[in-house]
C-alpha atoms as a PDB file:
ATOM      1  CA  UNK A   1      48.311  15.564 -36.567  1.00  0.00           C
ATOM      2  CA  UNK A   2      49.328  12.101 -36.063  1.00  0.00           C
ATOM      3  CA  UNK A   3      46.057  10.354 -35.752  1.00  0.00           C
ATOM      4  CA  UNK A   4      43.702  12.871 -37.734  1.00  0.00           C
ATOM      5  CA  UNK A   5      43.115  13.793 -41.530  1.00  0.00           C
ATOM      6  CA  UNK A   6      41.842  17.084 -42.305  1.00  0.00           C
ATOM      7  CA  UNK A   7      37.812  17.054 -43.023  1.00  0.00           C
ATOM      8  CA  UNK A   8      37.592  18.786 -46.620  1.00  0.00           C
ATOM      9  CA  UNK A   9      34.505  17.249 -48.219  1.00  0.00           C
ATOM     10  CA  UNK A  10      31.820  19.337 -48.571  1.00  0.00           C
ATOM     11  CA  UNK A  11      28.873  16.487 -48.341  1.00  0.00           C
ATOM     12  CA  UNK A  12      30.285  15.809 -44.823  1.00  0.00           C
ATOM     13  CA  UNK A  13      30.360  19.622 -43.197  1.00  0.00           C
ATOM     14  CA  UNK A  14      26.896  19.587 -44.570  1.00  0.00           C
ATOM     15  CA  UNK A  15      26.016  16.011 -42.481  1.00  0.00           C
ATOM     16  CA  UNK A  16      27.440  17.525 -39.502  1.00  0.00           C
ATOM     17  CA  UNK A  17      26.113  20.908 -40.089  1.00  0.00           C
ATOM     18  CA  UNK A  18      22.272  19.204 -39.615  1.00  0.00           C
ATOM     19  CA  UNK A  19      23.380  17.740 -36.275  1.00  0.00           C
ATOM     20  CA  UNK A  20      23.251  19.553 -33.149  1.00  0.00           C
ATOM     21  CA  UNK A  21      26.165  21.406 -32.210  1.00  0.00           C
ATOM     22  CA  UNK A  22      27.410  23.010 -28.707  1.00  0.00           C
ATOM     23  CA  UNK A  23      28.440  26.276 -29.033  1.00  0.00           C
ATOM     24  CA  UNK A  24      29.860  28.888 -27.063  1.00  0.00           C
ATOM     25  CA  UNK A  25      31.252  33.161 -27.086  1.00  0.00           C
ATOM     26  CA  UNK A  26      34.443  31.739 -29.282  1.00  0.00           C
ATOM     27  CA  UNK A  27      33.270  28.376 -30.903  1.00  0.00           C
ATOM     28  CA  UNK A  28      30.401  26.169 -32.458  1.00  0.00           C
ATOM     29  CA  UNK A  29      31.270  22.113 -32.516  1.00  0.00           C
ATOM     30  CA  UNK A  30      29.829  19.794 -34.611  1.00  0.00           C
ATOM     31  CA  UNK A  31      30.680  15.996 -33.803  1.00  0.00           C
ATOM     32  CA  UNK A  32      29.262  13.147 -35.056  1.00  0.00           C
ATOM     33  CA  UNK A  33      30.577   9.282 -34.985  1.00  0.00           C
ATOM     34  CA  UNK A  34      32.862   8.058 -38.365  1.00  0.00           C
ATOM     35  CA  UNK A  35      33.106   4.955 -38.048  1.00  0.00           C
ATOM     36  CA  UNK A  36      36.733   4.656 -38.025  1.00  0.00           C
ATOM     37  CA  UNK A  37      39.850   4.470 -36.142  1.00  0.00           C
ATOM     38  CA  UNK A  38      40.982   7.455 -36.506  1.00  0.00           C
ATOM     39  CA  UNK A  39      39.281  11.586 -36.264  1.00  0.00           C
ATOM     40  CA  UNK A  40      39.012  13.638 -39.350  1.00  0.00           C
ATOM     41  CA  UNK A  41      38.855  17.638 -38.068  1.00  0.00           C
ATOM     42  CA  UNK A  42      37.664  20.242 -40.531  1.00  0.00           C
ATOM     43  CA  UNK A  43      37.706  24.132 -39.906  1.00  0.00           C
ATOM     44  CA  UNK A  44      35.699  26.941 -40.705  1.00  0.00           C
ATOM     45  CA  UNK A  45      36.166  30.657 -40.553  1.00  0.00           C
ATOM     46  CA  UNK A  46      33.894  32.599 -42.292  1.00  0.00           C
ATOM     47  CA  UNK A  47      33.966  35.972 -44.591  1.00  0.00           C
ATOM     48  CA  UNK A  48      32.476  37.701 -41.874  1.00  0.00           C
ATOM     49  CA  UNK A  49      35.607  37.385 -39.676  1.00  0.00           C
ATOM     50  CA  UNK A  50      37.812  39.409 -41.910  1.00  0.00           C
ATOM     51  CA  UNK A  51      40.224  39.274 -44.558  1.00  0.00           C
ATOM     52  CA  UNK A  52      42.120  36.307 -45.488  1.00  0.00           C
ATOM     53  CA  UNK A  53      44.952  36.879 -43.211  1.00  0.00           C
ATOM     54  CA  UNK A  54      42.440  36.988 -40.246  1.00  0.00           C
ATOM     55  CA  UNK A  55      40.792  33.587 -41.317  1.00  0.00           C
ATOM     56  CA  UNK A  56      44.146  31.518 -41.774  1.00  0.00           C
ATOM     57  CA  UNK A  57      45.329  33.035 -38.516  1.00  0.00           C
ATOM     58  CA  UNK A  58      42.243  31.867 -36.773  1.00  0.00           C
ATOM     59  CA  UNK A  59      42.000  28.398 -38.817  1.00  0.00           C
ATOM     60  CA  UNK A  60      46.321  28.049 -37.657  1.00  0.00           C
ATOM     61  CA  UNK A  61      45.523  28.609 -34.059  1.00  0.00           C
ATOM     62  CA  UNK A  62      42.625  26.310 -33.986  1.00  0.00           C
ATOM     63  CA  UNK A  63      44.460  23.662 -35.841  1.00  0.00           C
ATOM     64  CA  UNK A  64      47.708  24.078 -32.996  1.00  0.00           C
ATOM     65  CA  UNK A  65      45.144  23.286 -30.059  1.00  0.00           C
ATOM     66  CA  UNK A  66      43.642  20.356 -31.551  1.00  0.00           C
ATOM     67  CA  UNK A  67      47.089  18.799 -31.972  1.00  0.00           C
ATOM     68  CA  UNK A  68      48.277  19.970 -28.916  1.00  0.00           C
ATOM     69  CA  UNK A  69      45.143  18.138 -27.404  1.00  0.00           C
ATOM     70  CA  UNK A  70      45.006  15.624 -29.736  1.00  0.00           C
ATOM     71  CA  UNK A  71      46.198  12.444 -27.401  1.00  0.00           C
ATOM     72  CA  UNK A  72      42.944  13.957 -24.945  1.00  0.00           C
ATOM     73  CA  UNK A  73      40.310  12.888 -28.151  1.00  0.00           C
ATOM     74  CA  UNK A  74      38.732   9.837 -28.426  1.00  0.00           C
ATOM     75  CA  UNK A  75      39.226   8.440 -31.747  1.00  0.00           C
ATOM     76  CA  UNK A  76      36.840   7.548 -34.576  1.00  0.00           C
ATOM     77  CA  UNK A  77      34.763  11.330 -35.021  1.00  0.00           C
ATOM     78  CA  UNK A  78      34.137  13.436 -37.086  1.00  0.00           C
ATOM     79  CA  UNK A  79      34.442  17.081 -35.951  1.00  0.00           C
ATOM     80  CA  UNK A  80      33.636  21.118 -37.474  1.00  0.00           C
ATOM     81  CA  UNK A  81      34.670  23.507 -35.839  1.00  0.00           C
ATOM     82  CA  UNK A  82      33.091  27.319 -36.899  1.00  0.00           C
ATOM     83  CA  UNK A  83      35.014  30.082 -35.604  1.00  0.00           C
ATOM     84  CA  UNK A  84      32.851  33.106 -34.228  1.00  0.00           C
ATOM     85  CA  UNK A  85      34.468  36.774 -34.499  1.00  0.00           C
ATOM     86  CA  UNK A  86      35.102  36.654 -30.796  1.00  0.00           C
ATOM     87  CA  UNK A  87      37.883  34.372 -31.228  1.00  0.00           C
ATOM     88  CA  UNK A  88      39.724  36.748 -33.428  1.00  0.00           C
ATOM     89  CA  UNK A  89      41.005  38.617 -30.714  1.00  0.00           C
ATOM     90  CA  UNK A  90      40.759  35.460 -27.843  1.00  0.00           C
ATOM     91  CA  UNK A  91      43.881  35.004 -26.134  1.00  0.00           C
ATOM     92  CA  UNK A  92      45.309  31.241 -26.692  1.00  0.00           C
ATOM     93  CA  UNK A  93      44.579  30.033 -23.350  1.00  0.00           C
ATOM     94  CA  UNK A  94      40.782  31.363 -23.749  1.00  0.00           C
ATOM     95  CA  UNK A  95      40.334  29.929 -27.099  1.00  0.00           C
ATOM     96  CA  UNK A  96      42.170  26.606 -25.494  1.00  0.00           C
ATOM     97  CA  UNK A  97      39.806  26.263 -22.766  1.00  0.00           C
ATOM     98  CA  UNK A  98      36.990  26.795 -24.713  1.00  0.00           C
ATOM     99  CA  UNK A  99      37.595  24.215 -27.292  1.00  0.00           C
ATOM    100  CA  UNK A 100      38.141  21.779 -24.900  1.00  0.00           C
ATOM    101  CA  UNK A 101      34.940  22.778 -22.863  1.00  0.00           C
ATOM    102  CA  UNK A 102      32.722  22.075 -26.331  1.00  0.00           C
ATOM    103  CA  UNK A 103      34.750  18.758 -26.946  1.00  0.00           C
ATOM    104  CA  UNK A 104      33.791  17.683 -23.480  1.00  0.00           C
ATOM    105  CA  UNK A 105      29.925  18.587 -23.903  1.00  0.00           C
ATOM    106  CA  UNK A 106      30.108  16.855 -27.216  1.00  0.00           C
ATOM    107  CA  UNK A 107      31.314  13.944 -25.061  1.00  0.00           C
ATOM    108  CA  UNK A 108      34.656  12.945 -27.640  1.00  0.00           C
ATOM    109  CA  UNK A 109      37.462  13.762 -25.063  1.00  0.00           C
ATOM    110  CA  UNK A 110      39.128  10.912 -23.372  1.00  0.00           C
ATOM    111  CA  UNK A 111      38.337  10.903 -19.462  1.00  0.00           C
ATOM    112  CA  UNK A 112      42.100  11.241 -17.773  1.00  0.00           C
END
């Protein structure tokens, strides 16, 4: 991720946690303004999805779209993304398509 850090403190899932999210069938987003130039993204996949190797599978492919996409995010957010069991079994494009849809309701993707 050239612009973005990875989102690992806990106080700061729990800030965007008590915002309103969009959600969809795959996804729930969480965004909230930083304050800063650049995005910090943070992931989360819970126990319920499966073992380990189905929540690192699901936190890799969710980490490849966002830097795929990354040039299409306006910078200075902070963003969560929660994986729902759906996505487990999502093909890419589907999972693609539905990130990008919440990242456009949240209003942090770059008109182009």
């Amino acid at each position: 991720m050239k612009f973005s850090y990875a989102l690992k403190l806990n106080h700061i899932f729990r800030r965007l946690y008590a915002t309103s999210g969009h959600a969809n069938g795959y996804l729930v987003l969480y965004a909230k303004p930083n304050g800063s130039a650049t995005n910090r993204v943070g992931i989360t996949a819970s126990k319920k999805l499966g073992h380990a190797v189905v929540r690192n599978r699901v936190r890799r492919r969710l980490r490849e779209i966002y830097r795929l996409n990354e040039d299409r995010f306006a910078p200075g957010w902070d963003i969560v993304v929660v994986a729902r069991s759906r996505c487990i079994a999502a093909p890419f494009e589907k999972l693609t398509a539905a990130y990008l849809s919440l990242a456009e309701k949240a209003g942090i993707l770059i008109d182009q």
